[in-house]
PDB file of N, CA and C in Angstrom:
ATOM      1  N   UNK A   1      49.868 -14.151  43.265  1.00  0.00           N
ATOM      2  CA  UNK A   1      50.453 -14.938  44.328  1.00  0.00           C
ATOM      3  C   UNK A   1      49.502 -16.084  44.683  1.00  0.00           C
ATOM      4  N   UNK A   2      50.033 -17.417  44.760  1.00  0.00           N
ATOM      5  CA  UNK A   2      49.014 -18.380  44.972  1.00  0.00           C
ATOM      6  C   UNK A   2      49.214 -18.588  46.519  1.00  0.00           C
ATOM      7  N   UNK A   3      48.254 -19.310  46.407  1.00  0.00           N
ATOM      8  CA  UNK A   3      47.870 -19.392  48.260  1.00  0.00           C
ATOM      9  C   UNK A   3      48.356 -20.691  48.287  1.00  0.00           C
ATOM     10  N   UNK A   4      49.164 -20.965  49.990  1.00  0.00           N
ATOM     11  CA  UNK A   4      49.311 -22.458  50.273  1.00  0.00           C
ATOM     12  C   UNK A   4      47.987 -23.096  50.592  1.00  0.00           C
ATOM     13  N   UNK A   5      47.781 -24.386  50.752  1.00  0.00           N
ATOM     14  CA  UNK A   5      46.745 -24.758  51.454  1.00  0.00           C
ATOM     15  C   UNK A   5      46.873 -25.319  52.773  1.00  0.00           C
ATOM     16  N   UNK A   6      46.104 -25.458  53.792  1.00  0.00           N
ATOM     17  CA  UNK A   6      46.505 -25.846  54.936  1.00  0.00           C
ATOM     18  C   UNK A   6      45.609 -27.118  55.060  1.00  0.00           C
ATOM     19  N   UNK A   7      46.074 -28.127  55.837  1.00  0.00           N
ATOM     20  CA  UNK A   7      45.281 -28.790  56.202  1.00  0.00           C
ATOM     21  C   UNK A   7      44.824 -29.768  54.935  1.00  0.00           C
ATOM     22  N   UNK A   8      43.762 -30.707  55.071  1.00  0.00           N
ATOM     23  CA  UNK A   8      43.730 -31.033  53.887  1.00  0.00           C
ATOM     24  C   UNK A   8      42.553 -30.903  53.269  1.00  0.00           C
ATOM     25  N   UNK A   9      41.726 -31.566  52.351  1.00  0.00           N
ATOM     26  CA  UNK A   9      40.746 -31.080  51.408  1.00  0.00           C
ATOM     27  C   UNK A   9      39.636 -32.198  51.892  1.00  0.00           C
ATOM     28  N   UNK A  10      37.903 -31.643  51.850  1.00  0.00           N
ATOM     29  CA  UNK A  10      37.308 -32.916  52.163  1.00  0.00           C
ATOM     30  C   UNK A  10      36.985 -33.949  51.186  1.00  0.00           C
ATOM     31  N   UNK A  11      37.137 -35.086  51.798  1.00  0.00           N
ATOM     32  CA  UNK A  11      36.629 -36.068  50.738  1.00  0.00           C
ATOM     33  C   UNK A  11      35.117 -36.217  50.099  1.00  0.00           C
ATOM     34  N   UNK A  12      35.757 -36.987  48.868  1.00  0.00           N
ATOM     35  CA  UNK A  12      33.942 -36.599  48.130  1.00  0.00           C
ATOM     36  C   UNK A  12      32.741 -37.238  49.015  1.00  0.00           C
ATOM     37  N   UNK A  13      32.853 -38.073  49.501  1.00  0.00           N
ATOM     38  CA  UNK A  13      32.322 -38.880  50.431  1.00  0.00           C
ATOM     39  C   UNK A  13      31.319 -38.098  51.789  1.00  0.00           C
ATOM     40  N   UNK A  14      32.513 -37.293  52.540  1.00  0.00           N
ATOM     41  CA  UNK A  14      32.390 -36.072  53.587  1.00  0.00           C
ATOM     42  C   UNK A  14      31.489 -35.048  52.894  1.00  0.00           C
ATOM     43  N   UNK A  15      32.094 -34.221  51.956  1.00  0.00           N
ATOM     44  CA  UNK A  15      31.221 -33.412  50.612  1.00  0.00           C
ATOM     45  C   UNK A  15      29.723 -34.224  50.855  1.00  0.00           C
ATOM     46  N   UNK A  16      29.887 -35.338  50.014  1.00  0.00           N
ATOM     47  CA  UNK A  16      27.989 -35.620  50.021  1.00  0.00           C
ATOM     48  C   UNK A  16      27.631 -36.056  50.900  1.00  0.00           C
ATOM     49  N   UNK A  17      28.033 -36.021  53.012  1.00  0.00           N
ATOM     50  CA  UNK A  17      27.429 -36.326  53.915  1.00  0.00           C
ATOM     51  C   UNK A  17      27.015 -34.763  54.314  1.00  0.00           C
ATOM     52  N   UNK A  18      27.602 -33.708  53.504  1.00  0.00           N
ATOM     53  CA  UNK A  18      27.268 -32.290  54.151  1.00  0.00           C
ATOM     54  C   UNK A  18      26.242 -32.038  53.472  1.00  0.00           C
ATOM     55  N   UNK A  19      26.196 -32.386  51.922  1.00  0.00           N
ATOM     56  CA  UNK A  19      25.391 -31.918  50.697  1.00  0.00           C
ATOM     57  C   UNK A  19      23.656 -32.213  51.805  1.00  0.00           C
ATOM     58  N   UNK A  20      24.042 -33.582  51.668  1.00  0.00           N
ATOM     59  CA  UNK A  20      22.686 -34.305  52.410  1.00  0.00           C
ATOM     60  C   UNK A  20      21.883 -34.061  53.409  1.00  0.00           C
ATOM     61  N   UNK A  21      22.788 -33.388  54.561  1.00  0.00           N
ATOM     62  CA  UNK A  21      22.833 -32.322  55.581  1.00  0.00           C
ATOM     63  C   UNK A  21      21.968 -31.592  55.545  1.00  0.00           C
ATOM     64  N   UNK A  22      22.595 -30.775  54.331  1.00  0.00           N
ATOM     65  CA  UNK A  22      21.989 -29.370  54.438  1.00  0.00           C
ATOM     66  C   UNK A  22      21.051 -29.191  53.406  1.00  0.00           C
ATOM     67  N   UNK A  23      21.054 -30.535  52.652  1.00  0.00           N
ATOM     68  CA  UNK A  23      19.344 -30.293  52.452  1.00  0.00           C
ATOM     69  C   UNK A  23      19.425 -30.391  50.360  1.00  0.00           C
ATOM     70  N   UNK A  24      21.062 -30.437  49.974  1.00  0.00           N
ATOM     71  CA  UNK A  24      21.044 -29.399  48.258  1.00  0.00           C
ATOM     72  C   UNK A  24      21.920 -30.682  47.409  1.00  0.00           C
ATOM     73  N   UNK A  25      21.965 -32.105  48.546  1.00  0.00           N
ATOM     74  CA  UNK A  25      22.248 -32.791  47.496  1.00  0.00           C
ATOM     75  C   UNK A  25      21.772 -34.019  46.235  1.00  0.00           C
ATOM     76  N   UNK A  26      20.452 -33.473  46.026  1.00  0.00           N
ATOM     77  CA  UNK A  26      19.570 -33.770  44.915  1.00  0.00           C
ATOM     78  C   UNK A  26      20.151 -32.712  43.696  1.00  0.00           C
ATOM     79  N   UNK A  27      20.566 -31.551  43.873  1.00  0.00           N
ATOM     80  CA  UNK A  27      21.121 -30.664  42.936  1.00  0.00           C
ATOM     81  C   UNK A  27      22.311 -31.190  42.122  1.00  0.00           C
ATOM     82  N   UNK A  28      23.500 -31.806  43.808  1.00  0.00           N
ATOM     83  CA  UNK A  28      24.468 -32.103  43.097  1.00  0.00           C
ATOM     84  C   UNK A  28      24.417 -33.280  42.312  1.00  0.00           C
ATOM     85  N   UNK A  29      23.389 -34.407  42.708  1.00  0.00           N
ATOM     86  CA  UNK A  29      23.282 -35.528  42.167  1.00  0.00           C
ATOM     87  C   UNK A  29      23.297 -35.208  40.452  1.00  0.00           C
ATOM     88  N   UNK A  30      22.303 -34.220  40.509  1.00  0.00           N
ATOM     89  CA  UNK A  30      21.326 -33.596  39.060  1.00  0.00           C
ATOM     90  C   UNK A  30      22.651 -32.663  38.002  1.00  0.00           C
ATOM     91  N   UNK A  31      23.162 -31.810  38.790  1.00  0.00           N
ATOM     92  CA  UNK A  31      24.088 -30.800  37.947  1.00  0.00           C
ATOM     93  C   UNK A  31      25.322 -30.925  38.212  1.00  0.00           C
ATOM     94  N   UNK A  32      25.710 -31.762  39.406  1.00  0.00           N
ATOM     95  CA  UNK A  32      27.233 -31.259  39.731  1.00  0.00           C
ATOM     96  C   UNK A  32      27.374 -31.017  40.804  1.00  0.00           C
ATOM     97  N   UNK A  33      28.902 -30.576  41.227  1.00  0.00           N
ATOM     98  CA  UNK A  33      29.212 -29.734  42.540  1.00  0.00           C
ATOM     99  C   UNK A  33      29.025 -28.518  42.082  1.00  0.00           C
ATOM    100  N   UNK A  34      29.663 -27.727  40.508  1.00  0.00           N
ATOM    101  CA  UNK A  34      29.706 -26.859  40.450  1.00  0.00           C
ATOM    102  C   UNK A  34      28.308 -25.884  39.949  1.00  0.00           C
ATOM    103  N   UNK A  35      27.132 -26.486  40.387  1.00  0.00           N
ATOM    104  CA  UNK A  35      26.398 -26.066  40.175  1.00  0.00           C
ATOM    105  C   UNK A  35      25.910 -25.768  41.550  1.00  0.00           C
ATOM    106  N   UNK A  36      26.004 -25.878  42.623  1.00  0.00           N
ATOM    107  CA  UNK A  36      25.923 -25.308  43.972  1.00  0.00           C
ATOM    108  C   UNK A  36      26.303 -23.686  44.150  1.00  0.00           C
ATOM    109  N   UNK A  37      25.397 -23.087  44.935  1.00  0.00           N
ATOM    110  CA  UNK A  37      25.791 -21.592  45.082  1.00  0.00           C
ATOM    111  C   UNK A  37      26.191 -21.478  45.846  1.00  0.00           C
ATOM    112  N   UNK A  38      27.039 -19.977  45.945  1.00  0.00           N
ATOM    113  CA  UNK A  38      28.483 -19.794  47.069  1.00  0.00           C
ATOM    114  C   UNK A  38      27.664 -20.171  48.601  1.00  0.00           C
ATOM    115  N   UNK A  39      26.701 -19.596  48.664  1.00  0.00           N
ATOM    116  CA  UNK A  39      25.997 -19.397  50.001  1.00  0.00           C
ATOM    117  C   UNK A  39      25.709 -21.031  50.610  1.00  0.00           C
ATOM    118  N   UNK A  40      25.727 -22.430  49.807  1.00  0.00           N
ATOM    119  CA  UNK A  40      24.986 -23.883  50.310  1.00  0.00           C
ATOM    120  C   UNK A  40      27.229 -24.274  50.068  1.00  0.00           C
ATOM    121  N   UNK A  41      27.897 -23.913  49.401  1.00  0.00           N
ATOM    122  CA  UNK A  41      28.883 -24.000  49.476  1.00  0.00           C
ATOM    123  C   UNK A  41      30.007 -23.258  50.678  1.00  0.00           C
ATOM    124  N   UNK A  42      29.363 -22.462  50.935  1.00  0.00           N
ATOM    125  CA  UNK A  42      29.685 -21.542  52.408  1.00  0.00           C
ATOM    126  C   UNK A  42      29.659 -22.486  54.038  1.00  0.00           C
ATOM    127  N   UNK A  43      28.240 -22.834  53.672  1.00  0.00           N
ATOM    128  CA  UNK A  43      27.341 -23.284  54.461  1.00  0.00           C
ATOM    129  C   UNK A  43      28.004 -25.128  55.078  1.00  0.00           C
ATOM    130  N   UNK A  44      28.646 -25.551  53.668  1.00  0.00           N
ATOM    131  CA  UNK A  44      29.160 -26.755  53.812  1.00  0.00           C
ATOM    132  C   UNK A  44      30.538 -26.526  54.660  1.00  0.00           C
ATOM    133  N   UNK A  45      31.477 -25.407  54.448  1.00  0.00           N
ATOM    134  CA  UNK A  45      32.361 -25.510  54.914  1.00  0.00           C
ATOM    135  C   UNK A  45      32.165 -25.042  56.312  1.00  0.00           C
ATOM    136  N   UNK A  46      31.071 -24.349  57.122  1.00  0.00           N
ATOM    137  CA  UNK A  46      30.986 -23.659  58.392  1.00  0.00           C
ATOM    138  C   UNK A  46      30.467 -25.134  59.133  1.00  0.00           C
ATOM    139  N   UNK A  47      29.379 -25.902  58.406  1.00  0.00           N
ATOM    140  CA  UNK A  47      29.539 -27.187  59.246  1.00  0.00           C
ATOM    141  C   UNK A  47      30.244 -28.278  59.414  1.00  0.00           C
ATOM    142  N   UNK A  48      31.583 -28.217  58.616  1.00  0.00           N
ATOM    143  CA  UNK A  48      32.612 -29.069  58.519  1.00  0.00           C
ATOM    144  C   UNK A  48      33.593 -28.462  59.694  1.00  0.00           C
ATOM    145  N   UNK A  49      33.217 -26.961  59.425  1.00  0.00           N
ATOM    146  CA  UNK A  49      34.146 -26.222  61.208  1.00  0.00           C
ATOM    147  C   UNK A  49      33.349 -26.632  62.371  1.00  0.00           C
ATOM    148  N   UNK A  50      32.384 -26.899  62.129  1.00  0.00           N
ATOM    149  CA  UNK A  50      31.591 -27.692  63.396  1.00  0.00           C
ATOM    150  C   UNK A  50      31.521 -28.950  64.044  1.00  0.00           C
ATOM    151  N   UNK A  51      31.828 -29.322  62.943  1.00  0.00           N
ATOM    152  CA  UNK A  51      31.895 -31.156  63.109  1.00  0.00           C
ATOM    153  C   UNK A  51      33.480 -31.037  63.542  1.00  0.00           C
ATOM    154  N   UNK A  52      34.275 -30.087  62.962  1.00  0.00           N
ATOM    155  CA  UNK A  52      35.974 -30.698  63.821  1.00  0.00           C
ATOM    156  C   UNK A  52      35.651 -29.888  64.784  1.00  0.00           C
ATOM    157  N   UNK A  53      35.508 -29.098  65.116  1.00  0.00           N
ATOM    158  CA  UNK A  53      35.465 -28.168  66.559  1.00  0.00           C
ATOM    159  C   UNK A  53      34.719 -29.412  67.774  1.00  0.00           C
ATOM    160  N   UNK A  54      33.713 -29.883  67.456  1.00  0.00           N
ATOM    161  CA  UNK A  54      32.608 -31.148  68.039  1.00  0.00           C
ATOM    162  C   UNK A  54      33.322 -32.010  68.355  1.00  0.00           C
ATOM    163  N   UNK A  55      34.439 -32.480  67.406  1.00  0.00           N
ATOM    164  CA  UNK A  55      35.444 -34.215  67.695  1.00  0.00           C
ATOM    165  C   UNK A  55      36.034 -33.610  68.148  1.00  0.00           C
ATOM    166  N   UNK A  56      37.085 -32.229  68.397  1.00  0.00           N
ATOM    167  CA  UNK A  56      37.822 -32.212  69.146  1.00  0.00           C
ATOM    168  C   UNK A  56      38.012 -31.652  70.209  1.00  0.00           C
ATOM    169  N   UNK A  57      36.366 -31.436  70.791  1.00  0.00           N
ATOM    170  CA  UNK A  57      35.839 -31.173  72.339  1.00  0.00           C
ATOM    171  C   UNK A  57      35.534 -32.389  72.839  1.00  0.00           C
ATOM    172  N   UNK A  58      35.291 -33.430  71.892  1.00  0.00           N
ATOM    173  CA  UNK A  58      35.421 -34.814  72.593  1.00  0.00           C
ATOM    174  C   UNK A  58      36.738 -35.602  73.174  1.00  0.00           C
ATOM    175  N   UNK A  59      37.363 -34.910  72.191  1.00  0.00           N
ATOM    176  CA  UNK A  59      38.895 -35.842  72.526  1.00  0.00           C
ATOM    177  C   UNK A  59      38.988 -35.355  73.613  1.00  0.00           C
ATOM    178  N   UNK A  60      39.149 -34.027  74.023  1.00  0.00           N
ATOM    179  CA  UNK A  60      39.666 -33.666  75.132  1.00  0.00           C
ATOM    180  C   UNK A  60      39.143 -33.900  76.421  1.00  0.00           C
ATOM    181  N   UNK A  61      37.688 -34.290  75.777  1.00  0.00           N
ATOM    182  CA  UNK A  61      36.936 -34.903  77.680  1.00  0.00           C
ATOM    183  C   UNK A  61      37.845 -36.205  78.440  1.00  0.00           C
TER     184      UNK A  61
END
């Protein structure tokens, strides 16, 4: 059974402002995305829940 997706996907752009972030995008520069481990790939998506959770405690002020 395939999964829908919700919402939409981040751009590559967004991707290498998180990579940079968190410290692992000299790796991707070097090997890829898919050379990132689940855990710096985890890590990208919990601060992308941070950054929308952040804009949209602003909107609402």
């Amino acid at each position: 059974m395939s999964r829908r997706r919700r919402g939409r996907t981040m751009t590559e752009s967004f991707k290498t402002e998180l990579a940079k972030d968190l410290g692992f995008y000299g790796k991707v520069e070097r090997e890829g995305w898919g050379a990132i481990s689940t855990k710096d790939a985890g890590n990208m998506v919990k601060r992308a829940i941070q950054l929308a959770e952040q804009s949209l405690a602003r909107k609402q002020d």
